[in-house]
C-alpha atoms as a PDB file:
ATOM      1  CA  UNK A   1      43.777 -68.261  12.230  1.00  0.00           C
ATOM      2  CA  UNK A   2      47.094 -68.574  10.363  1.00  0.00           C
ATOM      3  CA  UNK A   3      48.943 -65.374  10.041  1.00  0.00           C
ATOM      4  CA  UNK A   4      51.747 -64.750   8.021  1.00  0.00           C
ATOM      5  CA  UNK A   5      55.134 -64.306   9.803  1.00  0.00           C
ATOM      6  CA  UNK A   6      56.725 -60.414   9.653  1.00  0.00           C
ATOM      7  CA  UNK A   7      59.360 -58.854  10.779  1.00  0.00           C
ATOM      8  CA  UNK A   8      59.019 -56.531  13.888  1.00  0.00           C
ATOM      9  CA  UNK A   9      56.305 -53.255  13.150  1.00  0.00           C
ATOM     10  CA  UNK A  10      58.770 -50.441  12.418  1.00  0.00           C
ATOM     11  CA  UNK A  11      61.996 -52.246  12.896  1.00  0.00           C
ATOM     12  CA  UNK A  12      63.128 -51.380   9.317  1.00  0.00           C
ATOM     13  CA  UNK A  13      60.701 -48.718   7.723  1.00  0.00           C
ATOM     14  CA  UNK A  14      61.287 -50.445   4.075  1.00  0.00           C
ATOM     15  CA  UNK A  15      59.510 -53.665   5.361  1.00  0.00           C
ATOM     16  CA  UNK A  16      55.870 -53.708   4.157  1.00  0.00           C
ATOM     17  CA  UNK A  17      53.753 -55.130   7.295  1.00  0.00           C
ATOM     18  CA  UNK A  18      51.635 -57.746   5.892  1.00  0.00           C
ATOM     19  CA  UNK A  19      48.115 -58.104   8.012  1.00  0.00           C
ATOM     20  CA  UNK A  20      45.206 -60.306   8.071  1.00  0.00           C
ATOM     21  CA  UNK A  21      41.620 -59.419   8.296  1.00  0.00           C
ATOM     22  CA  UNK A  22      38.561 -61.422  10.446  1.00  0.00           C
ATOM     23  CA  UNK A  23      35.436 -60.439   8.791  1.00  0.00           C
ATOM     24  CA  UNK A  24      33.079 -60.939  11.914  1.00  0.00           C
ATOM     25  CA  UNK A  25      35.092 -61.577  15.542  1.00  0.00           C
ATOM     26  CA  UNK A  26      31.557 -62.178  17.968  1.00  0.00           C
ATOM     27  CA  UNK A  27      32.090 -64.833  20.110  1.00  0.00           C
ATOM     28  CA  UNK A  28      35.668 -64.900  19.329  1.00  0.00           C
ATOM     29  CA  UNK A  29      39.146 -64.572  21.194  1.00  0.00           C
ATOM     30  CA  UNK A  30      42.053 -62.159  20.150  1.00  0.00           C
ATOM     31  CA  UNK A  31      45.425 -63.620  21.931  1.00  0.00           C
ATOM     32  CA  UNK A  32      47.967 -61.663  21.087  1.00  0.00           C
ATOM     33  CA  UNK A  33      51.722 -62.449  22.187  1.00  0.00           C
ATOM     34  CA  UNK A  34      55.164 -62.366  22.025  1.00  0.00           C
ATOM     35  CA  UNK A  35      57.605 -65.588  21.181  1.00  0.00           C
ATOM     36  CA  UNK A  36      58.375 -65.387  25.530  1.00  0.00           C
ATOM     37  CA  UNK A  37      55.030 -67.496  25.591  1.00  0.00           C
ATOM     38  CA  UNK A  38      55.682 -70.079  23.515  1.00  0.00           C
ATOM     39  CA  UNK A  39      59.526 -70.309  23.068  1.00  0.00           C
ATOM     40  CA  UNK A  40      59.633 -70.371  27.535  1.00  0.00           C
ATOM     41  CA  UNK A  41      61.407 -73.149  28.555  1.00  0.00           C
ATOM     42  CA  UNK A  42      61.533 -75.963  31.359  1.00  0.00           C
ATOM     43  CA  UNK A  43      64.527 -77.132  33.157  1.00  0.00           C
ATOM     44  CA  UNK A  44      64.850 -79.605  30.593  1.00  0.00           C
ATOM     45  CA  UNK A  45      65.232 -77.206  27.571  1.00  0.00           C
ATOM     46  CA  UNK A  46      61.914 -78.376  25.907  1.00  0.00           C
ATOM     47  CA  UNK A  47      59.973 -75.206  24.722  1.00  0.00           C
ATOM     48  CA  UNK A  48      56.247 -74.754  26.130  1.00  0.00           C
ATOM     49  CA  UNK A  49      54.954 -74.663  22.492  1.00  0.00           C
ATOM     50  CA  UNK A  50      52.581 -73.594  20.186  1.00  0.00           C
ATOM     51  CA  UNK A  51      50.483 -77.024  20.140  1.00  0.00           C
ATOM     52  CA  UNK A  52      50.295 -76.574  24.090  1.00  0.00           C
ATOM     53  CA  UNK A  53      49.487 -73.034  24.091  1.00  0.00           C
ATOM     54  CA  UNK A  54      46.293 -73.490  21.252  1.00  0.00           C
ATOM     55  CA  UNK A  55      45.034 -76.724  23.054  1.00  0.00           C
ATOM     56  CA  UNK A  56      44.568 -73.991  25.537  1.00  0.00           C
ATOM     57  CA  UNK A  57      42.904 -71.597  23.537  1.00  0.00           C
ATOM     58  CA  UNK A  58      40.963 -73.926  22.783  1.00  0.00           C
ATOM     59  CA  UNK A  59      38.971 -74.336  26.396  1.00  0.00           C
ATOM     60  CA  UNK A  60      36.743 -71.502  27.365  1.00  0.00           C
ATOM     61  CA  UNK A  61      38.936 -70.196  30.496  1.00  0.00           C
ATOM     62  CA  UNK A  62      36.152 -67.578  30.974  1.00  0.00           C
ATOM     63  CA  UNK A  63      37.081 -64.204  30.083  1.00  0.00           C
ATOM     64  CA  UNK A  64      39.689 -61.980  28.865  1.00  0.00           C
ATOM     65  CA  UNK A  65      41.378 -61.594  31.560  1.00  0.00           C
ATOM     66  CA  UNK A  66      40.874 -65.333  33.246  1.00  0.00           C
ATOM     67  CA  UNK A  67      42.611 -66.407  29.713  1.00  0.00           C
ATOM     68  CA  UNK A  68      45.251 -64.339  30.018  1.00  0.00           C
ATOM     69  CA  UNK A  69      46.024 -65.092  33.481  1.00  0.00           C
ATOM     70  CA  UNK A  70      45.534 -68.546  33.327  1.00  0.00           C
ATOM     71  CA  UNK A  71      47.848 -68.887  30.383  1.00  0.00           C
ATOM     72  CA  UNK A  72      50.639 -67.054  32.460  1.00  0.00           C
ATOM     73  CA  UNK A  73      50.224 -69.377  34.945  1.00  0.00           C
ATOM     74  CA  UNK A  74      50.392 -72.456  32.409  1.00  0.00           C
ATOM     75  CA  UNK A  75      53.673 -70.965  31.273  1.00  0.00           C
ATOM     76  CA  UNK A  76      54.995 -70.399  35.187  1.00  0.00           C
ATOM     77  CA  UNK A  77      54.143 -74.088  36.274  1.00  0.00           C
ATOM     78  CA  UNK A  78      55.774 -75.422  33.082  1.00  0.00           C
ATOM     79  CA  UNK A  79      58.779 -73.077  33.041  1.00  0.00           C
ATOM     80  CA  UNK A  80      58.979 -74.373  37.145  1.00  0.00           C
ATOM     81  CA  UNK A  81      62.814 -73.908  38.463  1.00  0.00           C
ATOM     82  CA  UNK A  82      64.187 -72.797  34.985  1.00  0.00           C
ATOM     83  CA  UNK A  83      65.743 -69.388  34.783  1.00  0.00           C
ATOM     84  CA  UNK A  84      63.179 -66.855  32.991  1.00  0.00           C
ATOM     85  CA  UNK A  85      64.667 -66.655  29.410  1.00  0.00           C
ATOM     86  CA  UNK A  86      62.297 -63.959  28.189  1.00  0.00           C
ATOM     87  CA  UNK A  87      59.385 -61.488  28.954  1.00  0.00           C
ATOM     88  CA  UNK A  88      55.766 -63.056  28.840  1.00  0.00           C
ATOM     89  CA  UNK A  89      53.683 -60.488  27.365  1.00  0.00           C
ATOM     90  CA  UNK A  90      50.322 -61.111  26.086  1.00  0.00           C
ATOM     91  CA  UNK A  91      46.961 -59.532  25.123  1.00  0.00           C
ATOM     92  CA  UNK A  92      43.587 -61.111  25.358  1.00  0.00           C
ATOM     93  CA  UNK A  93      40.467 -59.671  23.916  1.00  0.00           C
ATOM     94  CA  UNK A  94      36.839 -61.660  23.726  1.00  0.00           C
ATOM     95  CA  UNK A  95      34.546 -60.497  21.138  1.00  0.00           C
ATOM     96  CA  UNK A  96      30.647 -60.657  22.469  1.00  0.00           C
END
């Protein structure tokens, strides 16, 4: 689903939040998460992505939280040595 970017919820209270809407979500995943996911870097400097991170998505890596996990981990084998540059938070909810 494309989304359209905003600014932080709250940050500046004149900001109008602009949201989506899913009519039905069975059988579908919510990943929600911050820019520490896909902006975390290797010791080379090359971001982990957002073409690596939905070709992930896109395998069934069982549920909620075996996708959640299991993307953390993707992130902490690909970040390997490099210094942590950010907080990986995420949320992962499966629709039935």
């Amino acid at each position: 689903m494309k989304i359209e970017s905003n600014a932080p919820i709250g940050l500046w209270p004149e900001v109008e939040f602009e949201g989506e809407e899913v009519d039905d979500m069975h059988g579908k995943t919510l990943f929600v998460y911050t820019d520490g996911i896909n902006e975390a870097e290797n010791i080379h400097q090359e971001q982990f992505g957002d073409a690596r991170l939905q070709a992930l998505l896109r395998k069934d890596l069982g549920d909620a939280r075996q996708t959640a996990e299991t993307i953390h981990k993707a992130v902490e084998d690909f970040v390997g040595g490099a210094e942590p540059s950010d907080d990986l938070t995420k949320m992962c909810i499966k629709m039935k």
